[in-house]
N, C-alpha and C. Protein backbone atom coordinates (compact mmCIF):
# COMPACT_ATOMS: atom_id res chain seq x y z
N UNK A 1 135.83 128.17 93.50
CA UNK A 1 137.11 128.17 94.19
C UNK A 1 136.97 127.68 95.63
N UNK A 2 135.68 127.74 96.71
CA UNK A 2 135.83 127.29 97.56
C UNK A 2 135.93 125.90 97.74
N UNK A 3 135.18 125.50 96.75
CA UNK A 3 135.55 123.64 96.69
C UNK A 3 136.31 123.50 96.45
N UNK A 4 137.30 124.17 95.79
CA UNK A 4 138.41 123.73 95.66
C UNK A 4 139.14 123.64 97.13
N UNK A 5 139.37 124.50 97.36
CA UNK A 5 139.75 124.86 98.86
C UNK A 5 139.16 123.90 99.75
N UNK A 6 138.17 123.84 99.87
CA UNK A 6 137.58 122.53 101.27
C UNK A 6 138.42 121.20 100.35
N UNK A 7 138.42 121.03 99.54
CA UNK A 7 138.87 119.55 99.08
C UNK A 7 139.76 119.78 99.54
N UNK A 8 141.01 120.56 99.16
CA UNK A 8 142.79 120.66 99.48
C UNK A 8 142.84 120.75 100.69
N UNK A 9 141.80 121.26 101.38
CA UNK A 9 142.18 121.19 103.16
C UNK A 9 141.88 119.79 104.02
N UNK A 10 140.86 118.89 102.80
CA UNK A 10 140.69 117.79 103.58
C UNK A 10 142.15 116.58 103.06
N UNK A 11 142.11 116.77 101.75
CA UNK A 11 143.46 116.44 101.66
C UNK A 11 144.61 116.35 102.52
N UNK A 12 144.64 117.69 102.76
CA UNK A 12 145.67 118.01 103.54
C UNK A 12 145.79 117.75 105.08
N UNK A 13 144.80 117.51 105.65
CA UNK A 13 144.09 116.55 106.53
C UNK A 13 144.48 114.93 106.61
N UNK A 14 143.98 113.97 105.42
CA UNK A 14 144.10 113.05 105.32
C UNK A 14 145.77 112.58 105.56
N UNK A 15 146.67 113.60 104.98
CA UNK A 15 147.65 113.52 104.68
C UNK A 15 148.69 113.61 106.07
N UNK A 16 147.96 114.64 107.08
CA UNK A 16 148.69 114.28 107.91
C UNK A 16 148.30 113.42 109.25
N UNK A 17 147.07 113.16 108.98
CA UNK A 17 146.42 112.20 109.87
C UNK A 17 147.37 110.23 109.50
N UNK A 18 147.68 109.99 107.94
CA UNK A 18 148.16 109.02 107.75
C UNK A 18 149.89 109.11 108.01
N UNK A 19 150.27 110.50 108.00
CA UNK A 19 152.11 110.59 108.36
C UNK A 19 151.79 110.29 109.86
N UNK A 20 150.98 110.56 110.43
CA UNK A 20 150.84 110.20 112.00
C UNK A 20 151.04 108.75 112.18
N UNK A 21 149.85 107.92 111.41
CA UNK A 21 149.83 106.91 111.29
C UNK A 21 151.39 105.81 111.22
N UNK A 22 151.57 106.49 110.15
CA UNK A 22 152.86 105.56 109.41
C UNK A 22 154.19 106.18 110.71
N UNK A 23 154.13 107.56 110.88
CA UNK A 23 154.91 107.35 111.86
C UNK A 23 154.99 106.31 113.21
N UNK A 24 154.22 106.46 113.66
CA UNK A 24 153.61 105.65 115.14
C UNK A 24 153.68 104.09 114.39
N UNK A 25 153.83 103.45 113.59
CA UNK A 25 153.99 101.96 113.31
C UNK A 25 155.42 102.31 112.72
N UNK A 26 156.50 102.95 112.46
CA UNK A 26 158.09 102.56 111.93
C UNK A 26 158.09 102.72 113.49
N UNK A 27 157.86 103.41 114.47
CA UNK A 27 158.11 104.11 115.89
C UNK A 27 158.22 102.64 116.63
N UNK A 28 157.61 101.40 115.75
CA UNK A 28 156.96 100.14 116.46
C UNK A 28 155.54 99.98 117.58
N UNK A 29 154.83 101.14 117.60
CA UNK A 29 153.24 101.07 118.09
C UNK A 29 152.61 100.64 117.54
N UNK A 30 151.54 99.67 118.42
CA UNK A 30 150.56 99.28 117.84
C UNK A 30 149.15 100.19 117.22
N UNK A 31 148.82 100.17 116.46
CA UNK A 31 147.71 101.20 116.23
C UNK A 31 146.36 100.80 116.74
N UNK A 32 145.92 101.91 117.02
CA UNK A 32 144.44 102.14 117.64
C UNK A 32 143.44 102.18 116.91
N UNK A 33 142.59 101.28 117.34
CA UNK A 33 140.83 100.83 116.30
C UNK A 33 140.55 102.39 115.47
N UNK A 34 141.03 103.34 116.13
CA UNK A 34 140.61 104.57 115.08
C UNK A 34 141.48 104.88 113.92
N UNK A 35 143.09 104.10 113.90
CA UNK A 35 143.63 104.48 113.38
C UNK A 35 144.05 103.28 111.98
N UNK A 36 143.22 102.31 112.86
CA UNK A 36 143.33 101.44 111.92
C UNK A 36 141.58 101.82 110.87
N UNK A 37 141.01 102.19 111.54
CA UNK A 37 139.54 102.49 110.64
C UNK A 37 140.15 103.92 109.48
N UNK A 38 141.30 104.35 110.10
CA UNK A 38 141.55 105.90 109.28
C UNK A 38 142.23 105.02 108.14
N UNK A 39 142.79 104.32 108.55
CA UNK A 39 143.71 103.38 107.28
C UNK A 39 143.32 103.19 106.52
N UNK A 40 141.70 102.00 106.75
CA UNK A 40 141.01 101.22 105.64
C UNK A 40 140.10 102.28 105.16
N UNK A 41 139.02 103.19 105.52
CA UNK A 41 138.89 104.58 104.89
C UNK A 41 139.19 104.58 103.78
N UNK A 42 140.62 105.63 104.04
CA UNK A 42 141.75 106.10 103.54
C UNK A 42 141.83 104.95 101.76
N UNK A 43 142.36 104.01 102.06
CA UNK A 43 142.78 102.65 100.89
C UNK A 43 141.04 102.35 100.63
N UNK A 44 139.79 102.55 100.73
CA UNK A 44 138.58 102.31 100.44
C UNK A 44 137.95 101.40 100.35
N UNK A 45 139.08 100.85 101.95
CA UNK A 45 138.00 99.19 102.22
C UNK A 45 137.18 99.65 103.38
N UNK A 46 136.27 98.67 103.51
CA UNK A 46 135.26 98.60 104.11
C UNK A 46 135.63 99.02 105.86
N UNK A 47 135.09 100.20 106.91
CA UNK A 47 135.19 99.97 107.97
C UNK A 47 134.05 99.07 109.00
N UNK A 48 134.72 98.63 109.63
CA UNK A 48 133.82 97.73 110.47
C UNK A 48 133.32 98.28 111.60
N UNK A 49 132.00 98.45 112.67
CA UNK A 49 131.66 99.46 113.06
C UNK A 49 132.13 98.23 114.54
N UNK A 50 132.37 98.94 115.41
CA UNK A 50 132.36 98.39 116.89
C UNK A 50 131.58 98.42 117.87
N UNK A 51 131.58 97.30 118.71
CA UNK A 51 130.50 97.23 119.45
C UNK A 51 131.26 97.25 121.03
N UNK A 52 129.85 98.20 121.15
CA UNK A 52 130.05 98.58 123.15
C UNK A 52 130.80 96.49 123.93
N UNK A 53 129.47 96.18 123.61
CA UNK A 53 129.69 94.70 124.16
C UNK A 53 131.04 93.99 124.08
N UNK A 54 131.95 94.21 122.51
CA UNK A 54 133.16 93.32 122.54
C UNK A 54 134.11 94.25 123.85
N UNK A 55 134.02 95.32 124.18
CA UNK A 55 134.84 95.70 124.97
C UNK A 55 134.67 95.36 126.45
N UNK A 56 133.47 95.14 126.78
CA UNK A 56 132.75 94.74 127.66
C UNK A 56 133.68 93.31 128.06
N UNK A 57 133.16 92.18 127.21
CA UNK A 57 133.94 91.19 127.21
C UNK A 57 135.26 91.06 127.24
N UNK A 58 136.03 91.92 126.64
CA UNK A 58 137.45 91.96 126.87
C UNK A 58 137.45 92.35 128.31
N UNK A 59 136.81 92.97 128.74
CA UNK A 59 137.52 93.74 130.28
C UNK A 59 136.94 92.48 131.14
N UNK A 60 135.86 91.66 130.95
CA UNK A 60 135.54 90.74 132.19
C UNK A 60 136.24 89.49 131.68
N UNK A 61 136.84 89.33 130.28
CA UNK A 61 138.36 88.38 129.99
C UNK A 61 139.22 88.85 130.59
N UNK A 62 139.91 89.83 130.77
CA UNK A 62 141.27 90.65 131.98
C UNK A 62 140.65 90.20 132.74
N UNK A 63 139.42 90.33 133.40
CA UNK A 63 139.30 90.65 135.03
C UNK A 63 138.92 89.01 135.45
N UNK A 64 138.50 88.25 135.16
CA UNK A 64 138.35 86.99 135.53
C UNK A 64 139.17 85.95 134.46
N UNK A 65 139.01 86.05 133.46
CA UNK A 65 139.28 85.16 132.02
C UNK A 65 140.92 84.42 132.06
N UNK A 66 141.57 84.53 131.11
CA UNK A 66 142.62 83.45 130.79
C UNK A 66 143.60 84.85 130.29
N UNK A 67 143.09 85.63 130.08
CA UNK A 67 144.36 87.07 130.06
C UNK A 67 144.49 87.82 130.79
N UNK A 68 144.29 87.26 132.38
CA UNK A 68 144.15 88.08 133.71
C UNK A 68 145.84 88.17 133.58
């Protein structure tokens, strides 16, 4: 019975982690690298892991680059 129980609570988890989701995109927000990784998870595609460096580059693209 406790597995049962940890499953239904992660369920129940998943479930409102994706009403979050789906709310915040009808709301018209863009979603966040975590929420898009909770997505593909979730549907059992592949997540892609992120790197320190691409953010790196984005901020010295703002700060000098062509999306200042």
């Amino acid at each position: 019975m406790d597995e049962q129980a940890a499953q239904h609570n992660d369920r129940l988890q998943m479930e409102r982690e994706l009403e979050s989701i789906f709310q915040d995109l009808e709301d018209g927000l863009i979603p966040t690298f975590e929420q898009i990784d909770t997505l593909r998870f979730h549907c059992g595609l592949k997540v892609y892991p992120r790197t320190v460096l691409k953010d790196v580059f984005k901020d010295f693209g703002t700060i000098f680059g062509a999306t200042k």
